[in-house]
C-alpha atoms as a PDB file:
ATOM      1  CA  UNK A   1      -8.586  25.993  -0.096  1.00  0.00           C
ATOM      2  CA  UNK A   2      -6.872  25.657  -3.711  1.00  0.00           C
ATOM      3  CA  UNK A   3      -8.952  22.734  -5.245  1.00  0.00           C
ATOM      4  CA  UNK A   4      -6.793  23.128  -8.125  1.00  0.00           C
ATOM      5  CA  UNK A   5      -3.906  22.394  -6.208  1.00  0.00           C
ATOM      6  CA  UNK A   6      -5.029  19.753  -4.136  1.00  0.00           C
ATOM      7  CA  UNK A   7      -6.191  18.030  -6.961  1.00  0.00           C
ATOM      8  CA  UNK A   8      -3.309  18.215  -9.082  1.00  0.00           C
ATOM      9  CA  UNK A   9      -0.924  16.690  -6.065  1.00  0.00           C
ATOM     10  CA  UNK A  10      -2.931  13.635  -6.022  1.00  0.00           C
ATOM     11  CA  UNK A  11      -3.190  13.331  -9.433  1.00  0.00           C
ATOM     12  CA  UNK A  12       0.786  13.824  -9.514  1.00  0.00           C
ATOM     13  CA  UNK A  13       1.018  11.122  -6.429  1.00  0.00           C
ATOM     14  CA  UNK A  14      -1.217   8.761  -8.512  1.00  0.00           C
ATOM     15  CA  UNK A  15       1.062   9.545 -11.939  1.00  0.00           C
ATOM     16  CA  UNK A  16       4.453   8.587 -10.120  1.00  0.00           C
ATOM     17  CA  UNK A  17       2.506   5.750  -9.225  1.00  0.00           C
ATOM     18  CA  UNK A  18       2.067   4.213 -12.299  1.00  0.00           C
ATOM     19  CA  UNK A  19       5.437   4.876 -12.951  1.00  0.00           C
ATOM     20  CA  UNK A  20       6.670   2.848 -10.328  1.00  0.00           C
ATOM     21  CA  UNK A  21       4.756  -0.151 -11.064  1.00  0.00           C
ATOM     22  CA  UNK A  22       5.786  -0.033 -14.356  1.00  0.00           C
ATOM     23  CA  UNK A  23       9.653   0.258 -14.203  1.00  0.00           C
ATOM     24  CA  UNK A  24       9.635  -1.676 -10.947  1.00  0.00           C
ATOM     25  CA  UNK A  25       7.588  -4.450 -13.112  1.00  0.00           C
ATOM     26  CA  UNK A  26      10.159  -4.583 -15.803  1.00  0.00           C
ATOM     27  CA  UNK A  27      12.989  -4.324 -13.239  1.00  0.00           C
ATOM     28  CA  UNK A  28      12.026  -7.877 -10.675  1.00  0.00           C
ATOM     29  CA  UNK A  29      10.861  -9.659 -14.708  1.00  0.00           C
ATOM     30  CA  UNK A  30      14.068  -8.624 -16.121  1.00  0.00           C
ATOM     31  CA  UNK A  31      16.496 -12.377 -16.395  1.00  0.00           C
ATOM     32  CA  UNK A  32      19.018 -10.635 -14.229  1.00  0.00           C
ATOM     33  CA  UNK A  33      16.750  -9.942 -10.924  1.00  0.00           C
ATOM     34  CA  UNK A  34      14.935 -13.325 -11.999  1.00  0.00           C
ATOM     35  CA  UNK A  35      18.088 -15.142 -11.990  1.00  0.00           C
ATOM     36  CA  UNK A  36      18.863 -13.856  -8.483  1.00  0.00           C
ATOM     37  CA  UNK A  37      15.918 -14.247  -6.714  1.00  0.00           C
ATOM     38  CA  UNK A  38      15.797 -17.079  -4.232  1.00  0.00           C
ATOM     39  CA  UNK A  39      11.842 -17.842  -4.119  1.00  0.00           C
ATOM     40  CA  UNK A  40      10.122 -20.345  -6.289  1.00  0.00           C
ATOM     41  CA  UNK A  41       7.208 -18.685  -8.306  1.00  0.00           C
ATOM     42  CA  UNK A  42       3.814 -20.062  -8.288  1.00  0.00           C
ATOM     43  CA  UNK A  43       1.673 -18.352 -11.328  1.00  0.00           C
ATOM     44  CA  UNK A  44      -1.945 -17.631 -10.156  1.00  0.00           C
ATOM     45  CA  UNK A  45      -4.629 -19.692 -11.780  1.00  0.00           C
ATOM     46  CA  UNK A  46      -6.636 -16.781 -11.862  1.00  0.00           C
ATOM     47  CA  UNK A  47      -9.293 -16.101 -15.070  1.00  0.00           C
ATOM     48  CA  UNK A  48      -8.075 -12.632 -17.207  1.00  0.00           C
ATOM     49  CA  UNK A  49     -11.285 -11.297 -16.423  1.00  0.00           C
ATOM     50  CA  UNK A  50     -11.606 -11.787 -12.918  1.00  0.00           C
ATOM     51  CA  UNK A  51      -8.108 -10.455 -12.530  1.00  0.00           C
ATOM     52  CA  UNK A  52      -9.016  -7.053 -14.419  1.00  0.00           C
ATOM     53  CA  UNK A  53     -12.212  -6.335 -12.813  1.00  0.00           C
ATOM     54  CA  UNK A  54     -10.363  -6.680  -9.176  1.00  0.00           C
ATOM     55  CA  UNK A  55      -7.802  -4.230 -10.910  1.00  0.00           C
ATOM     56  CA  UNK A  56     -10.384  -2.172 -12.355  1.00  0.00           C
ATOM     57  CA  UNK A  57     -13.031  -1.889  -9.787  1.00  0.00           C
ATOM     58  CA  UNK A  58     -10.057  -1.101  -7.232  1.00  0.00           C
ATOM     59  CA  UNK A  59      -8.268   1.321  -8.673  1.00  0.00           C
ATOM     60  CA  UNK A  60     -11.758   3.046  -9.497  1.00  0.00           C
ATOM     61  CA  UNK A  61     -12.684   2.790  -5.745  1.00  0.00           C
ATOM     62  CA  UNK A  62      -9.294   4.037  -4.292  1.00  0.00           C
ATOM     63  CA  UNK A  63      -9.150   7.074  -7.234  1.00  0.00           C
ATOM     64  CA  UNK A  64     -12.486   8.375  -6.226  1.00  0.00           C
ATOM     65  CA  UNK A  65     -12.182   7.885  -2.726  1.00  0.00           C
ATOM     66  CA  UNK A  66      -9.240   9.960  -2.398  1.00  0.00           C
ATOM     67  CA  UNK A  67     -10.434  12.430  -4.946  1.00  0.00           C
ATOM     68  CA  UNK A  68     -13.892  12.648  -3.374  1.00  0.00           C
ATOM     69  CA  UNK A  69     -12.656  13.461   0.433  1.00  0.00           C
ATOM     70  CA  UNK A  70     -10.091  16.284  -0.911  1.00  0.00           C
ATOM     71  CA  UNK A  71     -12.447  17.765  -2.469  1.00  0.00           C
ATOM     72  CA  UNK A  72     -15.930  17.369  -0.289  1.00  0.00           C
ATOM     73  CA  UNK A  73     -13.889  18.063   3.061  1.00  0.00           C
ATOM     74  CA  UNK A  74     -10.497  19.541   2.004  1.00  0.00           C
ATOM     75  CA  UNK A  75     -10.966  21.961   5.194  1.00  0.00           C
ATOM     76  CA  UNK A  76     -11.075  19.153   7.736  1.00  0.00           C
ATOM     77  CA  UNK A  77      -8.027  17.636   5.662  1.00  0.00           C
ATOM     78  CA  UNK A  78      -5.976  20.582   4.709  1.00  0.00           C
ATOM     79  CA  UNK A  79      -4.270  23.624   6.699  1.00  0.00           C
ATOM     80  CA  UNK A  80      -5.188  26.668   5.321  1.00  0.00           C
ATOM     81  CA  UNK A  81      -2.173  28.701   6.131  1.00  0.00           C
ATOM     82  CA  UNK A  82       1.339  28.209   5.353  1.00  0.00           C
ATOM     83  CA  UNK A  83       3.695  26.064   7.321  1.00  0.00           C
ATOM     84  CA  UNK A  84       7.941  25.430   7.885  1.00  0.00           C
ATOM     85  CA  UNK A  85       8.962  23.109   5.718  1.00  0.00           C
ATOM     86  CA  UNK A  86      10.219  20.830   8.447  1.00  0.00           C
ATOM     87  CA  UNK A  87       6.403  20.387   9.199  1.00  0.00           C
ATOM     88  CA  UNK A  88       6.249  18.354   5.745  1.00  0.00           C
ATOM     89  CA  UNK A  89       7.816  15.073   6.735  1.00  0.00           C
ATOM     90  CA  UNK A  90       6.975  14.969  10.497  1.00  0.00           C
ATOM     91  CA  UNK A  91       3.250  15.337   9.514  1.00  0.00           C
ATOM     92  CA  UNK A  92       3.620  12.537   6.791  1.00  0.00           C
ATOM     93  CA  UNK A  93       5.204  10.507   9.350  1.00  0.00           C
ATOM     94  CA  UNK A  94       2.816  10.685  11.785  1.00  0.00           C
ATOM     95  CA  UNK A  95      -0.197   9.982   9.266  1.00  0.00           C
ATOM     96  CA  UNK A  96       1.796   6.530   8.353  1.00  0.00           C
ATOM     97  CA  UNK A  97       2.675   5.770  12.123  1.00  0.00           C
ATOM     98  CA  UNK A  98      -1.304   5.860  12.493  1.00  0.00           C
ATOM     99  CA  UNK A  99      -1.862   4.216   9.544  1.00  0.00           C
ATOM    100  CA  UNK A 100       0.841   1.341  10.198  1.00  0.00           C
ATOM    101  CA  UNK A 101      -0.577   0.451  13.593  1.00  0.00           C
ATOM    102  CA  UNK A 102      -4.532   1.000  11.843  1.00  0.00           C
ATOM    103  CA  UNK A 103      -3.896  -1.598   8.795  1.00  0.00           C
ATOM    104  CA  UNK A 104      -2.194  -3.959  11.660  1.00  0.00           C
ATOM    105  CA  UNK A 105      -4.740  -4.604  13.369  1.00  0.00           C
ATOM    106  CA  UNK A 106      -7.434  -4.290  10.201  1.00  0.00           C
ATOM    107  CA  UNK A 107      -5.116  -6.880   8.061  1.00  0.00           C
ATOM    108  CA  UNK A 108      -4.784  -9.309  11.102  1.00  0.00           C
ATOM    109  CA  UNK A 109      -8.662  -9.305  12.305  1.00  0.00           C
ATOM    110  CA  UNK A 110     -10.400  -7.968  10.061  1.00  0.00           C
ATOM    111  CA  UNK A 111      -9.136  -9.938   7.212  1.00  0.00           C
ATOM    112  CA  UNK A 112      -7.325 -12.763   9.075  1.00  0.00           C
ATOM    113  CA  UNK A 113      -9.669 -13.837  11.373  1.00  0.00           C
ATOM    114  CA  UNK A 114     -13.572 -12.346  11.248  1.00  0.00           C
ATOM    115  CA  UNK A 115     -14.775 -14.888   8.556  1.00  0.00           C
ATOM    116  CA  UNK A 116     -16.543 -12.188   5.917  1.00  0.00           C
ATOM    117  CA  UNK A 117     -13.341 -10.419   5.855  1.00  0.00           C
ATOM    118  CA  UNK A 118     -11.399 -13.458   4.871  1.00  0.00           C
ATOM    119  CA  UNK A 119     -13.676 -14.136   2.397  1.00  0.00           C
ATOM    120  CA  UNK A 120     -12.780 -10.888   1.149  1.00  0.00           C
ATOM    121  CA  UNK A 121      -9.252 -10.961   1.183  1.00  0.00           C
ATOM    122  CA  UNK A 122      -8.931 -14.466  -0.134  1.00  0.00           C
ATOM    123  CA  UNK A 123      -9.123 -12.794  -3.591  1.00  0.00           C
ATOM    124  CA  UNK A 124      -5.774 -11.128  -2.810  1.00  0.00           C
ATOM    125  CA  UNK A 125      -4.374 -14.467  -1.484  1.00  0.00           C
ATOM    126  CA  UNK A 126      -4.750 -16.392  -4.746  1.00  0.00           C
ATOM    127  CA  UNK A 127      -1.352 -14.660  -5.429  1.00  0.00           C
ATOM    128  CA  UNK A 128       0.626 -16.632  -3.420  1.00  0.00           C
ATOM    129  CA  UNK A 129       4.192 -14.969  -5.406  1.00  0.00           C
ATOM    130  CA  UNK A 130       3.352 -11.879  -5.867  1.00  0.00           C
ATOM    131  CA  UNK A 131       4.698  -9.454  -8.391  1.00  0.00           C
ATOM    132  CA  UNK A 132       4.340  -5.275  -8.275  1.00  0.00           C
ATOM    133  CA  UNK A 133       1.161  -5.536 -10.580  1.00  0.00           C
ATOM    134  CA  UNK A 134      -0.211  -7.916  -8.115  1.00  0.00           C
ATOM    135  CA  UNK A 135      -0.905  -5.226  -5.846  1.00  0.00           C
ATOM    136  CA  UNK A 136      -3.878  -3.933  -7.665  1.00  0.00           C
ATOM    137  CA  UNK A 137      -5.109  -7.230  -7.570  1.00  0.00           C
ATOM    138  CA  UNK A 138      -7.735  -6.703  -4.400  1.00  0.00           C
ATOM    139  CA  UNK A 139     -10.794  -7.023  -3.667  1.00  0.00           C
ATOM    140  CA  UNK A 140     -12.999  -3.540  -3.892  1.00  0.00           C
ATOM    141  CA  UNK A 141     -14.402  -3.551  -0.544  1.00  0.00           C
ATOM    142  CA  UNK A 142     -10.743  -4.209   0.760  1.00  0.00           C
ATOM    143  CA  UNK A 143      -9.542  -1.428  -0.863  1.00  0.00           C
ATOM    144  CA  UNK A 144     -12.210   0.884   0.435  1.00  0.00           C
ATOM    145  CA  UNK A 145     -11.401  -0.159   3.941  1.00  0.00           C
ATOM    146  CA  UNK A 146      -7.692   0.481   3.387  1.00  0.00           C
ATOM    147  CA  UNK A 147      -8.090   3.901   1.664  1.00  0.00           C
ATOM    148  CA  UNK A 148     -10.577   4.584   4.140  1.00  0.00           C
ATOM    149  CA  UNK A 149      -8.198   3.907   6.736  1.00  0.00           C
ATOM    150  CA  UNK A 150      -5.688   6.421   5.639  1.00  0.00           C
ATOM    151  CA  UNK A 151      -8.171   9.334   5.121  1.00  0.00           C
ATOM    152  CA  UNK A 152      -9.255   8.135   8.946  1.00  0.00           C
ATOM    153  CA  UNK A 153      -5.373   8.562   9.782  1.00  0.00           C
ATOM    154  CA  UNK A 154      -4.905  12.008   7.856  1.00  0.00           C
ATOM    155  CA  UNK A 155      -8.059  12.991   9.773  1.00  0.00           C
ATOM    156  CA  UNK A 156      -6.578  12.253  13.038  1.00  0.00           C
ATOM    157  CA  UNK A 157      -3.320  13.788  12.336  1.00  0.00           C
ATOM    158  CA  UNK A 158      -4.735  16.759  10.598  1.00  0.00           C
ATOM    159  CA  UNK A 159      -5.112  19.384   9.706  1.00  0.00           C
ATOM    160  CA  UNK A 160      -2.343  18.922   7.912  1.00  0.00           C
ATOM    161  CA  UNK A 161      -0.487  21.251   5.210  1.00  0.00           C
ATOM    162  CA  UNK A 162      -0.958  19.605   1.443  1.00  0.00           C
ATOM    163  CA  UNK A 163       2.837  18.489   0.954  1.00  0.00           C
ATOM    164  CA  UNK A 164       2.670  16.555   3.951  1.00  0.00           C
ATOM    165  CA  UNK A 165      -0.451  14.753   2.728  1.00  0.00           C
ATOM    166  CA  UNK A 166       1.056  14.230  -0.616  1.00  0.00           C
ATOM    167  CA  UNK A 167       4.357  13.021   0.830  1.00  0.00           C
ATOM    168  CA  UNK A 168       2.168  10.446   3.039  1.00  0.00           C
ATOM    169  CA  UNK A 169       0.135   9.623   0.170  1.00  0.00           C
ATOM    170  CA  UNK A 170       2.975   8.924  -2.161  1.00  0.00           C
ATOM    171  CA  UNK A 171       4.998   6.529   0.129  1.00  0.00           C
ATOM    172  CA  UNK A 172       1.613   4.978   1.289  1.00  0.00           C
ATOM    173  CA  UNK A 173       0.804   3.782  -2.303  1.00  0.00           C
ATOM    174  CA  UNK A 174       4.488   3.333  -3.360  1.00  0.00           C
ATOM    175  CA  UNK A 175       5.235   0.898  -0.351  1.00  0.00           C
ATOM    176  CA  UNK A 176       2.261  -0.895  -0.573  1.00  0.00           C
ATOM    177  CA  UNK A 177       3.439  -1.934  -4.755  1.00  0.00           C
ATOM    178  CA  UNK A 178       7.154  -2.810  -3.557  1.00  0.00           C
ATOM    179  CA  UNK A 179       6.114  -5.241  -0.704  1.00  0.00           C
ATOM    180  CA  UNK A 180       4.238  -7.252  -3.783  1.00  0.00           C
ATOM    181  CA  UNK A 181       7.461  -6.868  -5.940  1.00  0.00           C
ATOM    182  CA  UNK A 182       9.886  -9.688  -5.818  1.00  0.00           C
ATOM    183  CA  UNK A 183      12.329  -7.837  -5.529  1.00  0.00           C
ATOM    184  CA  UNK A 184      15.712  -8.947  -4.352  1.00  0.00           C
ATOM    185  CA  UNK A 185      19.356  -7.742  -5.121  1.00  0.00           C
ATOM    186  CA  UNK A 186      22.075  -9.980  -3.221  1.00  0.00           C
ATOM    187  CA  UNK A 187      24.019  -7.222  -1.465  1.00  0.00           C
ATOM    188  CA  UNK A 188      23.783  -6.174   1.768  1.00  0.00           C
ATOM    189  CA  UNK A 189      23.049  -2.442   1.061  1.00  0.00           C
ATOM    190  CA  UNK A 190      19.741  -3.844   0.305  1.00  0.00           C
ATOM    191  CA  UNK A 191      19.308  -6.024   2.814  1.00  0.00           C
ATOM    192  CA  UNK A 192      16.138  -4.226   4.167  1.00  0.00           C
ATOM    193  CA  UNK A 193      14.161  -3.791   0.924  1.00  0.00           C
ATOM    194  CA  UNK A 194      15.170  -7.542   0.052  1.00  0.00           C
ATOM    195  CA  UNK A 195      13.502  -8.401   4.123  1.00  0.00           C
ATOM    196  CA  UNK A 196      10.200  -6.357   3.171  1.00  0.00           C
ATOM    197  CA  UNK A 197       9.307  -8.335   0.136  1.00  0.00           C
ATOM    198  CA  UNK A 198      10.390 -11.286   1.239  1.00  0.00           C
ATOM    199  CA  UNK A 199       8.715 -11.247   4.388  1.00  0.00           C
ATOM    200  CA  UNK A 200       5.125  -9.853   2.524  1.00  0.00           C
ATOM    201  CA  UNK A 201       5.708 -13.236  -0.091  1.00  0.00           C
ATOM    202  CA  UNK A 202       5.970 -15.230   3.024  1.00  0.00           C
ATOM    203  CA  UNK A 203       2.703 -13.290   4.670  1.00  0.00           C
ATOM    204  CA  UNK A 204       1.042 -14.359   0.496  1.00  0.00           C
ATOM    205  CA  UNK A 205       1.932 -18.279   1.190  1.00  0.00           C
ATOM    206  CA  UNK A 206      -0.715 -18.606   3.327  1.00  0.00           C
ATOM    207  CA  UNK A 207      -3.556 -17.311   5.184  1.00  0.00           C
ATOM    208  CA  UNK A 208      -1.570 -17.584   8.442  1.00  0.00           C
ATOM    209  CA  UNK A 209       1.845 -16.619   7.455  1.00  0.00           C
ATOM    210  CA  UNK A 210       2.036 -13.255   9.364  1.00  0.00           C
ATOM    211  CA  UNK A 211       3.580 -10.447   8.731  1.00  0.00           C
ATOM    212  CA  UNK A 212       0.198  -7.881   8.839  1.00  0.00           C
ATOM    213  CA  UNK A 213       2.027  -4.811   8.906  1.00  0.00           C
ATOM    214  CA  UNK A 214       2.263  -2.959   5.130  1.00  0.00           C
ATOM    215  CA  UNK A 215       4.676   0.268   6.259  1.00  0.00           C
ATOM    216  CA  UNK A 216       7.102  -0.968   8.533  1.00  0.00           C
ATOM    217  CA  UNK A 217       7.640  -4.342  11.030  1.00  0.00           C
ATOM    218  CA  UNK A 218       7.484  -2.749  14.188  1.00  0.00           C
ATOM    219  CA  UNK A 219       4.163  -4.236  14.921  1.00  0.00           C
ATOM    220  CA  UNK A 220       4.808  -7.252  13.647  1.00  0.00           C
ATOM    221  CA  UNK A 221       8.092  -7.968  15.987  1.00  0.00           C
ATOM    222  CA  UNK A 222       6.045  -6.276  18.939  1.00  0.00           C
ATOM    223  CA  UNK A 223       3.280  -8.817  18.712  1.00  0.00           C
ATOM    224  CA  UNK A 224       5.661 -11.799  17.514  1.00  0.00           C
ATOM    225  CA  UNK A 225       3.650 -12.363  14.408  1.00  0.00           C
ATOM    226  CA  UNK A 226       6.761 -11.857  11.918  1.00  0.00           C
ATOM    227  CA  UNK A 227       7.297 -15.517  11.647  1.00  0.00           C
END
């Protein structure tokens, strides 16, 4: 396998990233989405440097998770021969479909329910309005179980080609920053972007708000937990 090139597709994943929460960031502060929005923010009462050693020590955990298992087992991962491009987003698909149902049932009784994980996740929950930059804002062992959980997923899947990994990798981490966004533009062409953050700040309220799933509601409506 090309090391190089694996290497340099997560590092491009985790670049666009950044991106993301940045413009997104300056796009739900800006007075014109603020103005709109219908929720009434509660700021955290959370100490500067609590808040950037979650952020740190996370972000260090999921970076070196991901670059660790492409790199120690990048054959169990990764194809090594060519592959149609229509392979690309069926593969990706499938990792998240895994992944969606995986993180259901982890967020609702792992975190929600078993009494160490809420413990653990209760650091999350002291956003109760979150905001894109708040989704950094977890606990390290959370976001070892979560990364964990996709590798699992890609394992399960795989092997899969390195664009369909990326692809899954990409909308994995940029989903999981726009359900903590605030984000809301009063037209109905974004009615379903408006639903997912609004339903994840309902899910922040409170410990049993609902709404477990992070990619899509499917699992939420099929086990009536989308309140």
């Amino acid at each position: 396998m090309d090391l190089t090139r694996i290497n340099l597709t997560v590092a491009a994943a985790l670049a666009v990233s950044g991106v993301f929460i940045a413009l997104l960031s300056a796009l739900v502060d800006s007075q014109w989405m603020a103005s709109r929005r219908a929720r009434v923010d509660k700021p955290a009462k959370i100490e500067p440097s609590s808040r950037r050693f979650m952020v740190v020590s996370s972000s260090i955990v999921s970076t070196g998770m991901i670059f660790a298992a492409v790199n120690l087992m990048p054959d169990v991962l990764f194809r090594p021969t060519p592959a149609p491009w229509w392979r690309v987003p069926l593969e990706a698909a499938a990792i998240l479909a895994v992944y969606d149902l995986g993180y259901y049932l982890l967020h609702r009784f792992a975190f929600h329910v078993w009494e160490p994980g809420m413990r653990m996740h209760a650091v999350h929950h002291r956003v109760r309005t979150p905001f894109a930059r708040d989704s950094l804002y977890v606990h390290p062992l959370e976001t070892a179980g979560g990364v964990g959980l996709l590798l699992l997923s890609v394992v399960a899947v795989g092997p899969v080609t390195l664009p369909g990994f990326g692809l899954a990798f990409l909308v994995y981490s940029l989903l999981n920053v726009f359900i903590h966004s605030a984000f809301h533009v009063p037209h109905p062409f974004f009615a379903p972007l408006n639903a997912m953050a609004r339903n994840h700040d309902t899910h922040h309220a409170s410990m049993r708000g609902g709404y477990y799933g992070s990619i899509t509601p499917v699992w939420d409506l099929l086990f009536r937990t989308a309140r």
